[in-house]
C-alpha atoms as a PDB file:
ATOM      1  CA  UNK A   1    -101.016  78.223 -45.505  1.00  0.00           C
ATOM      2  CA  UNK A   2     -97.163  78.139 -45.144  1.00  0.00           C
ATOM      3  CA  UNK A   3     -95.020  80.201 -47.667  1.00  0.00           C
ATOM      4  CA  UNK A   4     -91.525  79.200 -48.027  1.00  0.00           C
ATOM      5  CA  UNK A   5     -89.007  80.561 -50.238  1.00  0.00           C
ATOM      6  CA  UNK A   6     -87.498  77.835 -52.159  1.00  0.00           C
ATOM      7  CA  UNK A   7     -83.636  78.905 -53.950  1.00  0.00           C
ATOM      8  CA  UNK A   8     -82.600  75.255 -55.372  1.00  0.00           C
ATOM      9  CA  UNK A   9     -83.796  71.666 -55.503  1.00  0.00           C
ATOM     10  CA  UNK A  10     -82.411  70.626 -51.976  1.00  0.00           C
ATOM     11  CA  UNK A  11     -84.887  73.398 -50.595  1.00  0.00           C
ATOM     12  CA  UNK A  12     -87.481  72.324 -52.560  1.00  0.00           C
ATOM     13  CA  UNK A  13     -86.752  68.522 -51.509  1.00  0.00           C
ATOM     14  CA  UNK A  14     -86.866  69.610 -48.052  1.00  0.00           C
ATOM     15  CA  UNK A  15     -90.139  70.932 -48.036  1.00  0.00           C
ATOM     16  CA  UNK A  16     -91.781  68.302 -49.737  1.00  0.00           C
ATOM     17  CA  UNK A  17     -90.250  66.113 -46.894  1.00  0.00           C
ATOM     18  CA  UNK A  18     -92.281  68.122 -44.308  1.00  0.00           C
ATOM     19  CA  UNK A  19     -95.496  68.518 -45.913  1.00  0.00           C
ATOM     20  CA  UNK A  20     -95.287  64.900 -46.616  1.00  0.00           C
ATOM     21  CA  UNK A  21     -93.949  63.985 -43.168  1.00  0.00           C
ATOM     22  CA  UNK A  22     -96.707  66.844 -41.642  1.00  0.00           C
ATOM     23  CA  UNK A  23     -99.290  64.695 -42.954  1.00  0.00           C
ATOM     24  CA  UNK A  24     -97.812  61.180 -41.747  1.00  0.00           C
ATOM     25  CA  UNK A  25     -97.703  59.772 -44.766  1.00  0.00           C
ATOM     26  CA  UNK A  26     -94.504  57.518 -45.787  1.00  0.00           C
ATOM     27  CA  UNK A  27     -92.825  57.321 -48.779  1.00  0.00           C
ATOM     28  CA  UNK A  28     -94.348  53.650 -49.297  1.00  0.00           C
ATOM     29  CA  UNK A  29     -97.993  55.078 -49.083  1.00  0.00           C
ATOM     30  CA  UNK A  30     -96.962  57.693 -51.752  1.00  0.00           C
ATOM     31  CA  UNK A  31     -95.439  55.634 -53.445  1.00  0.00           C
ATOM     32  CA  UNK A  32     -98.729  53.895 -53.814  1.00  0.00           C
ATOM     33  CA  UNK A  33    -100.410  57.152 -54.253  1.00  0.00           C
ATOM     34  CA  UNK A  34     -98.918  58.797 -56.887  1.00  0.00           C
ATOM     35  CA  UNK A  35     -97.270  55.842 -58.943  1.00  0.00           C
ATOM     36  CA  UNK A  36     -93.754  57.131 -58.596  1.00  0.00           C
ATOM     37  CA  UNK A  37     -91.124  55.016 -57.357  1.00  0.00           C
ATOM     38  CA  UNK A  38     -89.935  55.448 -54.106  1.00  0.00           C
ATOM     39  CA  UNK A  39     -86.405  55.614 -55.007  1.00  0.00           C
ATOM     40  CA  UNK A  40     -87.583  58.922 -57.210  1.00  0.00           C
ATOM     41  CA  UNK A  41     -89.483  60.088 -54.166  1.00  0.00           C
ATOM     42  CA  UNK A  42     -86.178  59.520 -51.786  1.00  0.00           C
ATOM     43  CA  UNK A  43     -84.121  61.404 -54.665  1.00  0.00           C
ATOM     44  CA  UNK A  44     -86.583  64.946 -54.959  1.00  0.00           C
ATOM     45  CA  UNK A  45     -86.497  64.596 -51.117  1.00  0.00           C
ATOM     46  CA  UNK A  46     -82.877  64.801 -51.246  1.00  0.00           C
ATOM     47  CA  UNK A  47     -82.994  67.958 -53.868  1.00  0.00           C
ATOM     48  CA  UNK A  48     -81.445  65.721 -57.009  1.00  0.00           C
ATOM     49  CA  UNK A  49     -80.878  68.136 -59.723  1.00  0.00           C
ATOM     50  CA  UNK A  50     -81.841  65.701 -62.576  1.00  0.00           C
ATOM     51  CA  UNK A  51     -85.819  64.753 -61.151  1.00  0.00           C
ATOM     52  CA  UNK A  52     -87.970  65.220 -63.611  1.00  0.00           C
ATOM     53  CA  UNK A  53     -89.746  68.783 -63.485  1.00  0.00           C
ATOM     54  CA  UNK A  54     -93.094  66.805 -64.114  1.00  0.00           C
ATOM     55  CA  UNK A  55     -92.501  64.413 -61.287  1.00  0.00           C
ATOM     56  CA  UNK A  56     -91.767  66.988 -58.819  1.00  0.00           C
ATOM     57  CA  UNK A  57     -95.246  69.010 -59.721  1.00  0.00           C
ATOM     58  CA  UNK A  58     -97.105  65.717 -59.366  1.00  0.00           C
ATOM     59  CA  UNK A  59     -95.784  64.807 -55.909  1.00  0.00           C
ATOM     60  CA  UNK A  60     -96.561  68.511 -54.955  1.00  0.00           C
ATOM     61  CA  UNK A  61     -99.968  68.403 -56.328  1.00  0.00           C
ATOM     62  CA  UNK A  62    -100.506  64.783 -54.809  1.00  0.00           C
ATOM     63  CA  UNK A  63     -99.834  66.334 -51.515  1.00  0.00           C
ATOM     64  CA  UNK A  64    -101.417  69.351 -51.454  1.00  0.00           C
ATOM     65  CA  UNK A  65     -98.831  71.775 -52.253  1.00  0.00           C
ATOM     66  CA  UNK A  66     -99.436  75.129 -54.507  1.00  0.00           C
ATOM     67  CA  UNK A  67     -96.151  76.631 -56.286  1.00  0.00           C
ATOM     68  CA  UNK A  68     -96.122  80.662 -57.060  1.00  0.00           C
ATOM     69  CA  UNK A  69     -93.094  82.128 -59.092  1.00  0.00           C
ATOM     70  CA  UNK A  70     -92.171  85.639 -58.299  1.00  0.00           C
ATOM     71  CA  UNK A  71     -90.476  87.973 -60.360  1.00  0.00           C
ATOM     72  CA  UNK A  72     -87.218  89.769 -59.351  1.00  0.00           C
ATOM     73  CA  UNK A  73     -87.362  92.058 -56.700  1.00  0.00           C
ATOM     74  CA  UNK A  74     -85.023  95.050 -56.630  1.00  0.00           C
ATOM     75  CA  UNK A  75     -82.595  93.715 -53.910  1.00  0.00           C
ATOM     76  CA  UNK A  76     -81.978  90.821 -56.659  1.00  0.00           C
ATOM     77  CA  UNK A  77     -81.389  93.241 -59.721  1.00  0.00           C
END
């Protein structure tokens, strides 16, 4: 299992892209997949701050992908 910290919705975007690209599937076959447009898909790929929060956690599921939320840590406080 990979763990990635993810800061902003251009990091998230990006690893979507790999998993996504790590299992050689295209934007067209998710596209047919999950439902979602491939437009949307090419926008949360490229970290747009305005995708829907729901959208986002269904391409994640869709491909696999678990998200954890951590608390602060004492470097951030």
């Amino acid at each position: 299992m990979i763990s990635t910290t993810v800061t902003d919705p251009a990091s998230l975007g990006r690893v979507i892209r790999q998993v996504r690209k790590a299992s050689k599937i295209t934007q067209e076959d998710l596209e047919l997949q999950t439902g979602i447009s491939r437009t949307t898909i090419r926008a949360i790929e490229q970290g747009k701050e305005t995708a829907h929060i729901g959208l986002v956690l269904q391409l994640c599921r869709d491909l696999g992908m678990t998200l954890s939320i951590g608390g602060p840590t004492k470097e951030s406080r």
